[in-house]
C-alpha atoms as a PDB file:
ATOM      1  CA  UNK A   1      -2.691 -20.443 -15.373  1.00  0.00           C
ATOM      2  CA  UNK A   2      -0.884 -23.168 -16.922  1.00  0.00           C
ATOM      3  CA  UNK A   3       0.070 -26.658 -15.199  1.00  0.00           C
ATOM      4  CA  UNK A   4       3.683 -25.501 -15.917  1.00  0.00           C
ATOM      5  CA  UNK A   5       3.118 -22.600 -13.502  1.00  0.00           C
ATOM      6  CA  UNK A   6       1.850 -24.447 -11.200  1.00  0.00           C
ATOM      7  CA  UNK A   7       4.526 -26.762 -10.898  1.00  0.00           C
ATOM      8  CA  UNK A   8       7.017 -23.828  -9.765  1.00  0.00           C
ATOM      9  CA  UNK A   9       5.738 -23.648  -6.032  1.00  0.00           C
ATOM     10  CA  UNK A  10       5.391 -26.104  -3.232  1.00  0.00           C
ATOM     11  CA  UNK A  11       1.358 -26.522  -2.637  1.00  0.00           C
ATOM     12  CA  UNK A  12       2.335 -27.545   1.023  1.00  0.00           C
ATOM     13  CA  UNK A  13       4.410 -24.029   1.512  1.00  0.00           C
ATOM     14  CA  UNK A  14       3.064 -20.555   2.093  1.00  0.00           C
ATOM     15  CA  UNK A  15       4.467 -17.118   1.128  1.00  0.00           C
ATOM     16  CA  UNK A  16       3.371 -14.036   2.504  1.00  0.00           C
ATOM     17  CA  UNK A  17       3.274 -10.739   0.774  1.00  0.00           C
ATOM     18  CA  UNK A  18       2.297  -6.567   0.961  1.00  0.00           C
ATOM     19  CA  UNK A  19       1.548  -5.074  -2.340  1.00  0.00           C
ATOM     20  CA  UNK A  20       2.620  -1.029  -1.901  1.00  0.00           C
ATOM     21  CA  UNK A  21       0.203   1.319  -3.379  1.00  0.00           C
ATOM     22  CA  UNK A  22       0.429   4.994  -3.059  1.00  0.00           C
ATOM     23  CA  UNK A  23       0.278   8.757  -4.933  1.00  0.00           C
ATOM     24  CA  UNK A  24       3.376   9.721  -6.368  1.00  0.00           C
ATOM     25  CA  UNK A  25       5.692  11.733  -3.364  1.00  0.00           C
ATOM     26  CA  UNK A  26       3.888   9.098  -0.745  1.00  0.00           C
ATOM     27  CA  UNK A  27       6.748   7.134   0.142  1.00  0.00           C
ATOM     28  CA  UNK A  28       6.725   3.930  -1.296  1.00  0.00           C
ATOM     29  CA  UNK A  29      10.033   3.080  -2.283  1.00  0.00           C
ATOM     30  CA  UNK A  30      11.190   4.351   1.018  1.00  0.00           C
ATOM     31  CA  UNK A  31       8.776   2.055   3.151  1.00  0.00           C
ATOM     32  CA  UNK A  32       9.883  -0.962   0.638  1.00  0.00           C
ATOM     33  CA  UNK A  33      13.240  -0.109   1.867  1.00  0.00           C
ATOM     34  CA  UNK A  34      12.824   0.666   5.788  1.00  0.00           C
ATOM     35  CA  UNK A  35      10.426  -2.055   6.036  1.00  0.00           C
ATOM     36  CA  UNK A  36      12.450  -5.022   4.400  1.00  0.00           C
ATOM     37  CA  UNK A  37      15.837  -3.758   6.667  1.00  0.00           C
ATOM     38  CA  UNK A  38      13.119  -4.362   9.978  1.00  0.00           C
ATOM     39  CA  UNK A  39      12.235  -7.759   8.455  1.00  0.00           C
ATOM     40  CA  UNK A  40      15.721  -9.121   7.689  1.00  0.00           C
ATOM     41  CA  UNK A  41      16.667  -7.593  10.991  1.00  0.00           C
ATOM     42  CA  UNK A  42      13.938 -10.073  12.403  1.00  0.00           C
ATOM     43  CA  UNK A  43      15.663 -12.885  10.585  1.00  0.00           C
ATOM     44  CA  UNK A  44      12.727 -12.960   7.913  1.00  0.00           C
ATOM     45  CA  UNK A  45      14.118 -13.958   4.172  1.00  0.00           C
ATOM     46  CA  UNK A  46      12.706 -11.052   2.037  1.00  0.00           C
ATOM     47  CA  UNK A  47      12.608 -10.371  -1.984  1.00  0.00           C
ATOM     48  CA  UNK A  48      12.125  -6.503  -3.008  1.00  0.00           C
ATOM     49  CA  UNK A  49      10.303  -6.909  -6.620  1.00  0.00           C
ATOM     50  CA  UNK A  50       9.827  -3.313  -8.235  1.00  0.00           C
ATOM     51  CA  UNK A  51       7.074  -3.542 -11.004  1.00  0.00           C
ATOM     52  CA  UNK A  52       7.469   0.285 -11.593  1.00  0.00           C
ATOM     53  CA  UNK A  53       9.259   0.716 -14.462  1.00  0.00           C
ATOM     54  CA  UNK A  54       9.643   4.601 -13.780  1.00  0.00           C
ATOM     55  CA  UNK A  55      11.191   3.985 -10.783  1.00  0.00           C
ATOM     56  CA  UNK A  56      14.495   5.522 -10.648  1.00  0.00           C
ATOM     57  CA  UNK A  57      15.027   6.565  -7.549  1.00  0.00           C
ATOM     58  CA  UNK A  58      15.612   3.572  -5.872  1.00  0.00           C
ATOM     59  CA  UNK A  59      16.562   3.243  -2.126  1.00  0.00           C
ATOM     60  CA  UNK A  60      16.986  -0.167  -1.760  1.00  0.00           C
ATOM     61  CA  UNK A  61      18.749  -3.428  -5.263  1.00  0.00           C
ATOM     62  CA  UNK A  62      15.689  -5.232  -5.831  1.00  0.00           C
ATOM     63  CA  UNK A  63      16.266  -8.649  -6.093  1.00  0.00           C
ATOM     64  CA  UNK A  64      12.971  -8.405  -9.153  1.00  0.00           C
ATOM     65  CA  UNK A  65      12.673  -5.557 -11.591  1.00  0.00           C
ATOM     66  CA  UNK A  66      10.415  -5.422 -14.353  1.00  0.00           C
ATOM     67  CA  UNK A  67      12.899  -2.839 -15.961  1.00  0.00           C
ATOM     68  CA  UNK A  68      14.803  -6.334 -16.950  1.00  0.00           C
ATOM     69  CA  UNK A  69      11.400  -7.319 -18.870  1.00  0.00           C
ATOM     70  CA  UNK A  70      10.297  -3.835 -20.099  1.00  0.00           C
ATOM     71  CA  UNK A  71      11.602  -0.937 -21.042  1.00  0.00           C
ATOM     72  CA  UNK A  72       9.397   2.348 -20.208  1.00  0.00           C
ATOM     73  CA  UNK A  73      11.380   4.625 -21.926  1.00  0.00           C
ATOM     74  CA  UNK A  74      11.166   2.225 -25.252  1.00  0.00           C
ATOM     75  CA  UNK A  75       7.536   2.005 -24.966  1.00  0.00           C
ATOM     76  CA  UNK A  76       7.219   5.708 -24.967  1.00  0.00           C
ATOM     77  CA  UNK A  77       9.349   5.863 -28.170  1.00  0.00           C
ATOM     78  CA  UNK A  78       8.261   2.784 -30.058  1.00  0.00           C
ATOM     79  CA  UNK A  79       4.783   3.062 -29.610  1.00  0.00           C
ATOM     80  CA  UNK A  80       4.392   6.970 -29.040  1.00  0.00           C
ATOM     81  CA  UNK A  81       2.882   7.526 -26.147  1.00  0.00           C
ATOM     82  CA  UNK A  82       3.486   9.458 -23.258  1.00  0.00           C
ATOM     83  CA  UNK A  83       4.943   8.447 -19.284  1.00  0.00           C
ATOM     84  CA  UNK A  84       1.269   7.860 -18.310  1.00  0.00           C
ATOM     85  CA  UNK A  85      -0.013   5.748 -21.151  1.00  0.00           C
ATOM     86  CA  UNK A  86       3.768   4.014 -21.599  1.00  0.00           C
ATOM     87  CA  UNK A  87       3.265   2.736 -17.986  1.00  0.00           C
ATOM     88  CA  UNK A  88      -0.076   1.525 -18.450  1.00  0.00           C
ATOM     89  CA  UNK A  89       1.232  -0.207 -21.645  1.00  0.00           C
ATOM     90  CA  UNK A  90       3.797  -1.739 -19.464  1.00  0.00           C
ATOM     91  CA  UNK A  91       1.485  -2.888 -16.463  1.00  0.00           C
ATOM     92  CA  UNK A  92      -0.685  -4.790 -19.703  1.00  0.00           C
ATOM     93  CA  UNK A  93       2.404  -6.285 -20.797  1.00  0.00           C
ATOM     94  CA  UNK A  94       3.539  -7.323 -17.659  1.00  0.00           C
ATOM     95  CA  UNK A  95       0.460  -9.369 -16.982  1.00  0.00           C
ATOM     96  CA  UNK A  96       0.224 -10.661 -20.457  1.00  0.00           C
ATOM     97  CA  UNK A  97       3.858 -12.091 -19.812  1.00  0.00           C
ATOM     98  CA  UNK A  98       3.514 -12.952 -16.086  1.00  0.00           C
ATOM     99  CA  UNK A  99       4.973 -16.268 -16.163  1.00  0.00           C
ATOM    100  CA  UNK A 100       8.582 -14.441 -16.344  1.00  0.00           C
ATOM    101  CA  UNK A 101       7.614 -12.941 -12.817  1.00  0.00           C
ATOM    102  CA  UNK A 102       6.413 -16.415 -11.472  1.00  0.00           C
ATOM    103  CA  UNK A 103       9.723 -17.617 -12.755  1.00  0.00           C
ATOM    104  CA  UNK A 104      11.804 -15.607 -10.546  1.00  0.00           C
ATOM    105  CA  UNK A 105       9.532 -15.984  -7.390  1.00  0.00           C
ATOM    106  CA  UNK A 106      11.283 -18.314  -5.325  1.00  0.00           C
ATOM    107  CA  UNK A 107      11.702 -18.681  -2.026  1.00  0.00           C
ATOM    108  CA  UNK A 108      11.435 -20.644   1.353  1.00  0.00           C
ATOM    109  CA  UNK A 109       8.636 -21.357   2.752  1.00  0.00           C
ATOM    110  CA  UNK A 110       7.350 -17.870   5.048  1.00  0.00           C
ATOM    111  CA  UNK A 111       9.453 -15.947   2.401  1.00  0.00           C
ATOM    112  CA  UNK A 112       8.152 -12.187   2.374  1.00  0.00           C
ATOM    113  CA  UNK A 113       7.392 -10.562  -0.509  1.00  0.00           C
ATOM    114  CA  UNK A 114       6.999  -6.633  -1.155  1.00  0.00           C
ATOM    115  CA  UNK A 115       6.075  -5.365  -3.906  1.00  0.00           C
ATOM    116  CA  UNK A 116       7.012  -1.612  -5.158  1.00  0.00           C
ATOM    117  CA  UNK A 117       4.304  -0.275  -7.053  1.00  0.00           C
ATOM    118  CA  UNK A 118       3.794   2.442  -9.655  1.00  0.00           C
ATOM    119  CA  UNK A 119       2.333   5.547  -8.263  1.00  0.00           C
ATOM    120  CA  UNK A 120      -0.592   6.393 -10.802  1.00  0.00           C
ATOM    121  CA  UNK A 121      -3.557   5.908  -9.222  1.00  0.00           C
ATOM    122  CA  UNK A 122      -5.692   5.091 -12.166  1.00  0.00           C
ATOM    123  CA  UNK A 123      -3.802   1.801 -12.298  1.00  0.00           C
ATOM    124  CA  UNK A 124      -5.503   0.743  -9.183  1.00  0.00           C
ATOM    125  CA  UNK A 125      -8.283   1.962  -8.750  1.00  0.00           C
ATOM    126  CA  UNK A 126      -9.727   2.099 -12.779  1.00  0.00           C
ATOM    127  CA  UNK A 127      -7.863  -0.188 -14.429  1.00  0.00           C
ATOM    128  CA  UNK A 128      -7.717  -4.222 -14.156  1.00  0.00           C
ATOM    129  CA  UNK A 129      -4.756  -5.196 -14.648  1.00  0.00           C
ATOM    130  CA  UNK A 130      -2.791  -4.844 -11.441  1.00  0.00           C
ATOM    131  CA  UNK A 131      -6.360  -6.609  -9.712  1.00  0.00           C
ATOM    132  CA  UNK A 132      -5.588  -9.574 -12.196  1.00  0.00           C
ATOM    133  CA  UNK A 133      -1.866  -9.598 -11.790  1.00  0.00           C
ATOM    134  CA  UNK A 134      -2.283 -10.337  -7.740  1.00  0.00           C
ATOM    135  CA  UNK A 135      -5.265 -12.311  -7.872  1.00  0.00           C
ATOM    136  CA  UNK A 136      -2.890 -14.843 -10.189  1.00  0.00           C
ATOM    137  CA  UNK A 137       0.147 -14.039  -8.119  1.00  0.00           C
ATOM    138  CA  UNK A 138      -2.133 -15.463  -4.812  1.00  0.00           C
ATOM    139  CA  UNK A 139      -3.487 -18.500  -6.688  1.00  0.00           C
ATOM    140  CA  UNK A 140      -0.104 -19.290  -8.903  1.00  0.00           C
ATOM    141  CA  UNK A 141       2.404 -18.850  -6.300  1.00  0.00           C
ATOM    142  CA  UNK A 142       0.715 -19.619  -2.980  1.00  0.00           C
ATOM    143  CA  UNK A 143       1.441 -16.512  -2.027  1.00  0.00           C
ATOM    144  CA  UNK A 144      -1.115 -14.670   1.029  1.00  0.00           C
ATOM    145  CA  UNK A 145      -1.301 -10.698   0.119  1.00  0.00           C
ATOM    146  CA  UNK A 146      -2.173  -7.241   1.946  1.00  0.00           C
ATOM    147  CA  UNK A 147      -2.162  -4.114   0.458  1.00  0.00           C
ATOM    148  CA  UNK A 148      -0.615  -1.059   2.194  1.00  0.00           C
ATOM    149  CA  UNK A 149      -1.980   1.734   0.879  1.00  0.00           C
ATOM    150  CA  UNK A 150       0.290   4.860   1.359  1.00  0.00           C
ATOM    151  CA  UNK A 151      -1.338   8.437   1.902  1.00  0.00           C
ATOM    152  CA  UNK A 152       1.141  11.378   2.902  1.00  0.00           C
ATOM    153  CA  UNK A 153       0.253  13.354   6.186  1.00  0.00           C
ATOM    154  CA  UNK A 154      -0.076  16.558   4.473  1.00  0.00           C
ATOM    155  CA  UNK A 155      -3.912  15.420   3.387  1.00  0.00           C
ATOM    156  CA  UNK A 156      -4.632  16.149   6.618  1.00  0.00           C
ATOM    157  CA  UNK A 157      -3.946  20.102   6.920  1.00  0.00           C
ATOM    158  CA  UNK A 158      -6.705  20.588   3.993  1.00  0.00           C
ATOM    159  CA  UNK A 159     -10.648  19.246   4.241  1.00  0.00           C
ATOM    160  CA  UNK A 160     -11.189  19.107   0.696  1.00  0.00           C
ATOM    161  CA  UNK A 161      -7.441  16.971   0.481  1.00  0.00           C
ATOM    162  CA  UNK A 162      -8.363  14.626   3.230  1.00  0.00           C
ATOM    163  CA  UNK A 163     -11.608  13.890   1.699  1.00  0.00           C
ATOM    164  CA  UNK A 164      -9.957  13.239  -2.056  1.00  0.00           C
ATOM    165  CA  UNK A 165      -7.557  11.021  -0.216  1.00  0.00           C
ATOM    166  CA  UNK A 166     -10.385   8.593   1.505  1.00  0.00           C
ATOM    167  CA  UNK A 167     -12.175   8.744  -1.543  1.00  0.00           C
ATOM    168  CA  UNK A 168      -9.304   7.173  -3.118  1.00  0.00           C
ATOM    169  CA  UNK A 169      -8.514   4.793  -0.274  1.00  0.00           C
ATOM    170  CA  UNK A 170     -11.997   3.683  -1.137  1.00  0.00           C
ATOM    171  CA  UNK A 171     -11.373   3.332  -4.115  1.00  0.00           C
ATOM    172  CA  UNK A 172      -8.247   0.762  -3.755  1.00  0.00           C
ATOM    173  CA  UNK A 173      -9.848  -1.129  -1.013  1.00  0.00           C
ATOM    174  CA  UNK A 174     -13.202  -2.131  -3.201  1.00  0.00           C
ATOM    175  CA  UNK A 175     -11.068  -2.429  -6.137  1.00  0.00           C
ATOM    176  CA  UNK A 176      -8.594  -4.529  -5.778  1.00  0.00           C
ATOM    177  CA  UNK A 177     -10.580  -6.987  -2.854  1.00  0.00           C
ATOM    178  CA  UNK A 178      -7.379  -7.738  -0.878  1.00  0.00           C
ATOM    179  CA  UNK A 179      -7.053  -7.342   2.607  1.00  0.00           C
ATOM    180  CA  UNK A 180      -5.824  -3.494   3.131  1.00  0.00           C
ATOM    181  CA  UNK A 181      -4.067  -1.127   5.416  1.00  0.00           C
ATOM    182  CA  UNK A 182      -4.023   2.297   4.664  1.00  0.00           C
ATOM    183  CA  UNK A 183      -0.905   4.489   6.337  1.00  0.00           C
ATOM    184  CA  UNK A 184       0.077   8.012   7.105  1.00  0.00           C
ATOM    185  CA  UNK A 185       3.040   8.257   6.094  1.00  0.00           C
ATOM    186  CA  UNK A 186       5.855  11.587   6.998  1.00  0.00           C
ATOM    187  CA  UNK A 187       4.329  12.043  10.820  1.00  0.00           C
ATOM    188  CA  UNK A 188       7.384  13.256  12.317  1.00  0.00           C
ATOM    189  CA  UNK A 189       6.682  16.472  10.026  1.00  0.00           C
ATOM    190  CA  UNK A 190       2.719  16.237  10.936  1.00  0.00           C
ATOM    191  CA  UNK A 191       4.412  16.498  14.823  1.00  0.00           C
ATOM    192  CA  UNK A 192       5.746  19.761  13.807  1.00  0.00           C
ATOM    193  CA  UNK A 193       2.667  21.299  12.203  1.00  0.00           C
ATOM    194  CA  UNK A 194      -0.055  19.753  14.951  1.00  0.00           C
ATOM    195  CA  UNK A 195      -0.922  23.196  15.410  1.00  0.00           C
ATOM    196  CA  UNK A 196      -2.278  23.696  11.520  1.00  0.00           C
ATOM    197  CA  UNK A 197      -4.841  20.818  12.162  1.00  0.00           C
ATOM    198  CA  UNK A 198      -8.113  22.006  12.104  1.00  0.00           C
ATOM    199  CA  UNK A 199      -8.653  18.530  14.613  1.00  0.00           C
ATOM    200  CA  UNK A 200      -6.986  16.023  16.995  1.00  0.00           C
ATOM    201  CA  UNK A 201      -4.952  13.255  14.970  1.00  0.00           C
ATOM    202  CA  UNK A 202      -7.723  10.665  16.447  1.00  0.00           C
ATOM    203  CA  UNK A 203      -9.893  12.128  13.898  1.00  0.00           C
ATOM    204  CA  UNK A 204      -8.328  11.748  11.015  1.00  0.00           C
ATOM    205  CA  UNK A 205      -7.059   8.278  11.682  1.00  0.00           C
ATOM    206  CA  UNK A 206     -10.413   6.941  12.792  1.00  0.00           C
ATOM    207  CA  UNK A 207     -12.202   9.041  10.311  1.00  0.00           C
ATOM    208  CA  UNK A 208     -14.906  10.171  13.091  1.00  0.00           C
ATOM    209  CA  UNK A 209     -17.881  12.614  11.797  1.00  0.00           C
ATOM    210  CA  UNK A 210     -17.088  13.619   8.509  1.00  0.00           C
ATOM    211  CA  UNK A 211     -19.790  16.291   8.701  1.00  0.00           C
ATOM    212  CA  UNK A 212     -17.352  18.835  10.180  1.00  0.00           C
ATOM    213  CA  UNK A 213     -15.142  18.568   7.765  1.00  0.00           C
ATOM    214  CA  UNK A 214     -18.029  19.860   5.201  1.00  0.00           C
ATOM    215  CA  UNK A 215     -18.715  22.793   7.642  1.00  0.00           C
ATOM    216  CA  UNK A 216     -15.656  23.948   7.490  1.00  0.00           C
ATOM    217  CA  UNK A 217     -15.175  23.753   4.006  1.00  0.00           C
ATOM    218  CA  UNK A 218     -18.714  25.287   3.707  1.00  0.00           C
ATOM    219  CA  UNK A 219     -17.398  28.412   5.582  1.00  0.00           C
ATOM    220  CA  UNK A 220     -14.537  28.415   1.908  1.00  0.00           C
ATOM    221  CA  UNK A 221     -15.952  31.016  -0.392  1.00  0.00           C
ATOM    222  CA  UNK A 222     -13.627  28.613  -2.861  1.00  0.00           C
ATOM    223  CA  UNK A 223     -14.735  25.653  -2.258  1.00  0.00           C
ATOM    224  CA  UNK A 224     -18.439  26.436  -0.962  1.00  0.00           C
ATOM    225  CA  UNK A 225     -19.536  25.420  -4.558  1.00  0.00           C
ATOM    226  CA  UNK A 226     -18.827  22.413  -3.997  1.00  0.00           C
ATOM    227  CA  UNK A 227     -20.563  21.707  -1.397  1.00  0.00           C
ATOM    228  CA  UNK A 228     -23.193  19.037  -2.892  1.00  0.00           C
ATOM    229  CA  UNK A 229     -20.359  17.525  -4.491  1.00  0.00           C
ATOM    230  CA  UNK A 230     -17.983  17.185  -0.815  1.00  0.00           C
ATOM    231  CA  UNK A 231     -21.734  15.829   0.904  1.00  0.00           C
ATOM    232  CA  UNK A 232     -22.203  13.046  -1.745  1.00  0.00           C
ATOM    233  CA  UNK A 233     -18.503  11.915  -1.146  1.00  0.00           C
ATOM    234  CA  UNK A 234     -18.579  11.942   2.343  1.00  0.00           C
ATOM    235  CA  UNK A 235     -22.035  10.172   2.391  1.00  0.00           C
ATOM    236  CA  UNK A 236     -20.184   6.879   0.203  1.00  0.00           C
ATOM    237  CA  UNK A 237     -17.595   6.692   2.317  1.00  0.00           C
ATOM    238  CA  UNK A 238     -19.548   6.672   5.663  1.00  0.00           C
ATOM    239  CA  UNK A 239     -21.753   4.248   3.773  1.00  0.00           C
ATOM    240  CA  UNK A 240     -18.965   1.561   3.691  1.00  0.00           C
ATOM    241  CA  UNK A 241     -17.234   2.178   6.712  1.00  0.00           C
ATOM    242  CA  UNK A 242     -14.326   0.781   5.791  1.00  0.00           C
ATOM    243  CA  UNK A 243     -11.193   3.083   5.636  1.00  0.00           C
ATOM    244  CA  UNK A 244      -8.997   3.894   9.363  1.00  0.00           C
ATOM    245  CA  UNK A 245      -5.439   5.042   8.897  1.00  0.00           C
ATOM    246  CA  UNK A 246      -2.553   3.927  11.033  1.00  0.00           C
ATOM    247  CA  UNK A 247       0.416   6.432  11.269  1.00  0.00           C
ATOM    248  CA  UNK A 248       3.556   5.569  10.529  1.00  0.00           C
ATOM    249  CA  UNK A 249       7.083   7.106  10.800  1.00  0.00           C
ATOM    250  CA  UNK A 250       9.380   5.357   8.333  1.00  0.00           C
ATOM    251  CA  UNK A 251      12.769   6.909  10.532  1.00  0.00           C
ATOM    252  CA  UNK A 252      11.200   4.752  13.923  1.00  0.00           C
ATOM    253  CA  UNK A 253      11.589   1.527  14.160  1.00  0.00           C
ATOM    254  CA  UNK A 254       8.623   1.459  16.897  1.00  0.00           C
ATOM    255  CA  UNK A 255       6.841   3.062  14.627  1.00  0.00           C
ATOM    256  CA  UNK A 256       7.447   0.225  11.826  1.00  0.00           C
ATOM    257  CA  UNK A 257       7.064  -2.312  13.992  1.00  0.00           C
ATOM    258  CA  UNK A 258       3.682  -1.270  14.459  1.00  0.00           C
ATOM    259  CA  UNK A 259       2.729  -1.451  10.674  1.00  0.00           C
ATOM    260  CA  UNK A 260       4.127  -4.670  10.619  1.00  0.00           C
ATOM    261  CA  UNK A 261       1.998  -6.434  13.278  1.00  0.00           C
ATOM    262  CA  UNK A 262      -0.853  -5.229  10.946  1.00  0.00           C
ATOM    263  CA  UNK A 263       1.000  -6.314   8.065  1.00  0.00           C
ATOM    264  CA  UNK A 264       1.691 -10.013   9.706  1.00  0.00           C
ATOM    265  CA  UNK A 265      -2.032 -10.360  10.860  1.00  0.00           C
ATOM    266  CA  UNK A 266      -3.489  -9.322   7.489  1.00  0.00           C
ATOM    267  CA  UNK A 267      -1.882 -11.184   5.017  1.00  0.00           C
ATOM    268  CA  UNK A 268      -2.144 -13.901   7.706  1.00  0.00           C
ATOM    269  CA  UNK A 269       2.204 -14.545   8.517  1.00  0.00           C
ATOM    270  CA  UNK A 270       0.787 -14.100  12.244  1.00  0.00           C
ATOM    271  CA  UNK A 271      -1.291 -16.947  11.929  1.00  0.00           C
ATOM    272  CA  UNK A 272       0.958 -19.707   9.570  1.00  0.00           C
ATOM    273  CA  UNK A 273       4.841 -18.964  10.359  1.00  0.00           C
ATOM    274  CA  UNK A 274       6.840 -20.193  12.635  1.00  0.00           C
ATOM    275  CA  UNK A 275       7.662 -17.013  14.062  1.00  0.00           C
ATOM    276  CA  UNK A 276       3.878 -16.080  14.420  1.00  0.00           C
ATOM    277  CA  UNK A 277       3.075 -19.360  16.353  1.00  0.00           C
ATOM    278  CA  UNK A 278       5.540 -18.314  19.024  1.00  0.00           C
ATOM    279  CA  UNK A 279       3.475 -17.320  22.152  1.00  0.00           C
ATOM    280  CA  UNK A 280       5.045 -13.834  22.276  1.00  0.00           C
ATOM    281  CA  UNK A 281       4.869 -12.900  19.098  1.00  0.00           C
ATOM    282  CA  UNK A 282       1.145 -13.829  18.917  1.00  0.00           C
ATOM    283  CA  UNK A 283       0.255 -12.254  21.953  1.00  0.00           C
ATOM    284  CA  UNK A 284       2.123  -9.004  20.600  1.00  0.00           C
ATOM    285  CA  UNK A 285       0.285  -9.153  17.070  1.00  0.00           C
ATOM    286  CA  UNK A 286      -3.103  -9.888  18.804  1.00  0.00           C
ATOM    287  CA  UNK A 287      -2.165  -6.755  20.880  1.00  0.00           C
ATOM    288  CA  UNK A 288      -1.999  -4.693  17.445  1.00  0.00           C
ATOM    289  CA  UNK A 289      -1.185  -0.965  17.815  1.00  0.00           C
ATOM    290  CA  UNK A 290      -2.494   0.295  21.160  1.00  0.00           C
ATOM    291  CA  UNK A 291      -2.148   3.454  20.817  1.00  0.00           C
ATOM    292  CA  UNK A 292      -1.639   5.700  17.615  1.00  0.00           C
ATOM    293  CA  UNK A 293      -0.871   7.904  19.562  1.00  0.00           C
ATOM    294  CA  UNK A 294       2.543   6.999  21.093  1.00  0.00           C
ATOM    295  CA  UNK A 295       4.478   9.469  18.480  1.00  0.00           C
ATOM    296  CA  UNK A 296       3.205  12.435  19.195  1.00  0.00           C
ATOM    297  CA  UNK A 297       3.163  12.441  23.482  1.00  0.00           C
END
């Protein structure tokens, strides 16, 4: 990174911010939205940056859009290639060209960051780009990230669909080497459908035995075929040990105040900002989420 870079931010001053990852129909632009109304409602200066250039469905004016450096629907034409390659293109482009993004970052000290992210997976978990895009983001602009990793609720009504989505959890977390909270996201519908779970919600947020989840899809004449393929996944990720989910409800603001005690304590605002030095508020984030399972009693 050049000096020139450097020279944009305050060494003395810290920014905090949560990078949003997530398969397409997740929720992402939603949280981005919910979540910085919750933070300006706490009196927190926030800055929406959307570095999906597909992204046209926007909830929320983000005060950053690549769209104003790139063009995704000019990639596809100019250089022939289709949405999935285009955006690629565009992620490569965007980190070849970063210091137009470090330009615009600016902010107060304890400014909070989110970032809207594009929704193919391969971005995150194959490719290198986004990894090298933060890790110069962290050192360039002093700025302390999280990931929250969005997963929607419906994973959970199908074994074989739970276990693709903590295989891919897995996948971001090792990845991308960021501190990293993985969410639930639509659980006022999972409320409604309890009754489809083949187990308690305890189990699929604290990812107890996976074993019975290959019984059951054992006892699929479909998916029985499988079987060697479902054991090896499940035996890497109860080798790390690493992914929990934390349910989230993006229409309750309990619910989002939740996520963003984890939010605050793992990109480390608890710890540095004024507002996390406050005796309240650090008893309250120390506190963390007592019980996941306040929504659904």
């Amino acid at each position: 990174m050049s000096v020139v870079s450097l020279k944009r931010f305050k060494p003395a001053e810290k920014y905090y911010g949560q990078l949003i990852l997530g398969p397409p129909g997740a929720g992402k632009t939603t949280y981005c939205w919910k979540m910085s109304e919750l933070l300006k409602k706490l009196g927190r200066k926030v800055v929406i940056i959307n570095l999906d250039p597909a992204n046209d469905m926007m909830s929320y004016k983000p005060d950053i859009d690549i769209k104003n450096l790139i063009s995704l629907e000019e990639v596809m034409e100019k250089q022939c290639l289709g949405p999935n390659g285009a955006l690629l293109f565009c992620i490569e482009y965007l980190e070849k060209n970063l210091d137009w993004l470090l330009d615009q970052i600016k902010g107060d000290h304890s400014t909070n960051y989110i970032f809207d992210l594009p929704g193919q997976v391969e971005l995150y978990c194959h490719h290198a780009s986004l990894g090298n895009i933060f890790g110069k983001l962290s050192s360039a602009a002093n700025i302390q990230l999280c990931v929250v990793h969005l997963i929607d609720s419906h994973h959970c009504s199908d074994a074989g669909k739970f276990i693709a989505a903590l295989m891919l959890s897995l996948s971001a977390m090792l990845k991308i080497g960021l501190p990293h909270i993985n969410l639930l996201t639509k659980t006022d519908l999972l409320k409604k459908h309890m009754d489809k779970l083949q187990f308690g919600i305890d189990f699929y947020t604290e990812v107890l035995d996976l074993n019975y989840l290959l019984e059951s899809l054992e006892s699929d004449s479909f998916t029985s075929k499988y079987n060697k393929l479902n054991a090896a996944f499940v035996s890497i990720i109860e080798d790390y040990s690493l992914v929990t989910f934390q349910l989230v409800n993006m229409n309750s603001e309990e619910s989002l105040v939740k996520v963003k005690h984890s939010v605050d304590k793992a990109n480390g605002y608890v710890f540095q900002a004024e507002e996390g030095r406050h005796i309240n508020s650090m008893l309250a984030c120390a506190m963390g989420v007592n019980d996941k399972l306040d929504e659904f009693q």
